[in-house]
Protein backbone atom coordinates (compact mmCIF):
# COMPACT_ATOMS: atom_id res chain seq x y z
CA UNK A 1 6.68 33.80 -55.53
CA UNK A 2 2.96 32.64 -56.54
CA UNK A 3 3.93 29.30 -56.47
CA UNK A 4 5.20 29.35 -53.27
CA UNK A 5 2.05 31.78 -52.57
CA UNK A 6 -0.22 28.76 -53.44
CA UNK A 7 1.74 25.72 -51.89
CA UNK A 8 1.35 28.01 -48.65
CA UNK A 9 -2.79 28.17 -49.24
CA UNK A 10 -3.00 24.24 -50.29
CA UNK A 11 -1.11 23.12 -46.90
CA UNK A 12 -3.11 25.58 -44.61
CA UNK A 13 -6.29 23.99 -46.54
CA UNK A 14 -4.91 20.78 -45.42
CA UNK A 15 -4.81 21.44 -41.97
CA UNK A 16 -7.72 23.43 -41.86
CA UNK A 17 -9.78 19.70 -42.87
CA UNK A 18 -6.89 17.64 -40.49
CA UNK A 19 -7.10 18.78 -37.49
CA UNK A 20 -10.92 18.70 -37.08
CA UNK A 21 -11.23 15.59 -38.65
CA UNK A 22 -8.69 14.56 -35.98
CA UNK A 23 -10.56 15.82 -33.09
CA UNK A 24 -13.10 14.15 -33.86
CA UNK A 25 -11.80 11.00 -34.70
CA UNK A 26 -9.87 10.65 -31.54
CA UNK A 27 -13.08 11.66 -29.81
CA UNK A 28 -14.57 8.67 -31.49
CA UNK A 29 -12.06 6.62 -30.66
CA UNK A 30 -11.42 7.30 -26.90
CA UNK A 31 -15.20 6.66 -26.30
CA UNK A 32 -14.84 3.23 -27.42
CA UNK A 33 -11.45 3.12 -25.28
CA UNK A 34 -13.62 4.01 -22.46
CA UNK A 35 -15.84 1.58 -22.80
CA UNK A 36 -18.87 3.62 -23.87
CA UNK A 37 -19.74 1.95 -26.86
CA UNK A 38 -19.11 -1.83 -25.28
CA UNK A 39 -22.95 -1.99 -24.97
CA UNK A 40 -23.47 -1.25 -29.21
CA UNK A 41 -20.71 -3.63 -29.82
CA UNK A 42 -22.35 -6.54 -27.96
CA UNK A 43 -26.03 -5.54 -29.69
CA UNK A 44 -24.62 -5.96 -32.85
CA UNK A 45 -23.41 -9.24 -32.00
CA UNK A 46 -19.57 -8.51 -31.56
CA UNK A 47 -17.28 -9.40 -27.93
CA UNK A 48 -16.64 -6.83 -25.96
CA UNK A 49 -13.00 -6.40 -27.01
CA UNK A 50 -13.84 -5.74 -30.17
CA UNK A 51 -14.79 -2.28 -28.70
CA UNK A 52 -11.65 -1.59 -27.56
CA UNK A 53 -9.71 -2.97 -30.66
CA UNK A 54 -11.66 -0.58 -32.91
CA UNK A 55 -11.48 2.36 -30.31
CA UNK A 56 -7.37 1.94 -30.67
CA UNK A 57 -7.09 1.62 -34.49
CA UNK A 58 -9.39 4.76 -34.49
CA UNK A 59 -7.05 6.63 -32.21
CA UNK A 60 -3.84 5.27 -33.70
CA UNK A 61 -5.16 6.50 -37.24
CA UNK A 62 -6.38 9.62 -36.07
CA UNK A 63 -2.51 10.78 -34.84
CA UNK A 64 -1.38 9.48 -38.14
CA UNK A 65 -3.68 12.15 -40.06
CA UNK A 66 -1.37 14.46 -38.25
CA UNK A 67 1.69 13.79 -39.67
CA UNK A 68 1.42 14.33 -43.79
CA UNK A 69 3.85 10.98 -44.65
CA UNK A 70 1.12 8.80 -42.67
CA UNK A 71 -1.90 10.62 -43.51
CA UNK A 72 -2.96 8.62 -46.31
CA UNK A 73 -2.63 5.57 -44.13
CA UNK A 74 -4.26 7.05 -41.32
CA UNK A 75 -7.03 8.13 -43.70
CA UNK A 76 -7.68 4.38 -44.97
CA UNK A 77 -8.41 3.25 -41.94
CA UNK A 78 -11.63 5.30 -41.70
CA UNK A 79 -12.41 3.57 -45.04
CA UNK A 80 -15.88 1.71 -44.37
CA UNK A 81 -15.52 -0.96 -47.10
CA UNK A 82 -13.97 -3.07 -45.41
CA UNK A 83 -15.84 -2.82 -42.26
CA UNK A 84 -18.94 -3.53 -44.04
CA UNK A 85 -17.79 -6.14 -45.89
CA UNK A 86 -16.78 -7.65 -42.78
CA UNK A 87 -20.37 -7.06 -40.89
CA UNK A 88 -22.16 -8.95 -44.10
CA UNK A 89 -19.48 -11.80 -43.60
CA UNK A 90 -20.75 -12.05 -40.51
CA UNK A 91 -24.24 -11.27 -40.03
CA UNK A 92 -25.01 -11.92 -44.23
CA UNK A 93 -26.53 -15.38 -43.03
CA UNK A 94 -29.01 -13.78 -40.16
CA UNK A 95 -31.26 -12.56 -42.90
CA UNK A 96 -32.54 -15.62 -44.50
């Protein structure tokens, strides 16, 4: 019974941290959808599209938070690593 107890507690945890995270994620996501960040995007030196691109891998891993199989990979997509690996790729040679 106690285990069961606590396997009940650790998955209402879970979705206690989801489902906000997910709200705002999508949030993030749509406004790029919508076109409200296009005008960032273009300041930092990135097309248009790019906007959009990001905006649906950011909704996309958002839904996948939702379901616990895809979470993980829904969660590494939010990782910034990458992104910033790829911004110094890019903009690295602006600073000298």
């Amino acid at each position: 019974m106690r285990i069961a107890s606590e396997n009940k507690i650790r998955r209402s945890a879970v979705w206690v941290v989801s489902v906000p995270l997910t709200v705002v994620f999508l949030i993030a996501g749509a406004m790029k959808l919508l076109g409200k960040a296009a005008g960032m995007f273009e300041h930092w030196g990135y097309a248009v599209w790019f906007s959009y691109a990001v905006g649906a891998v950011e909704v996309v891993s958002a839904a996948l938070l939702l379901i616990p199989k895809a979470a993980s990979l829904g969660g590494a997509a939010f990782d910034d690593r990458p992104r910033f690996l790829a911004l110094e790729a890019n903009h690295g040679s602006e600073r000298h």
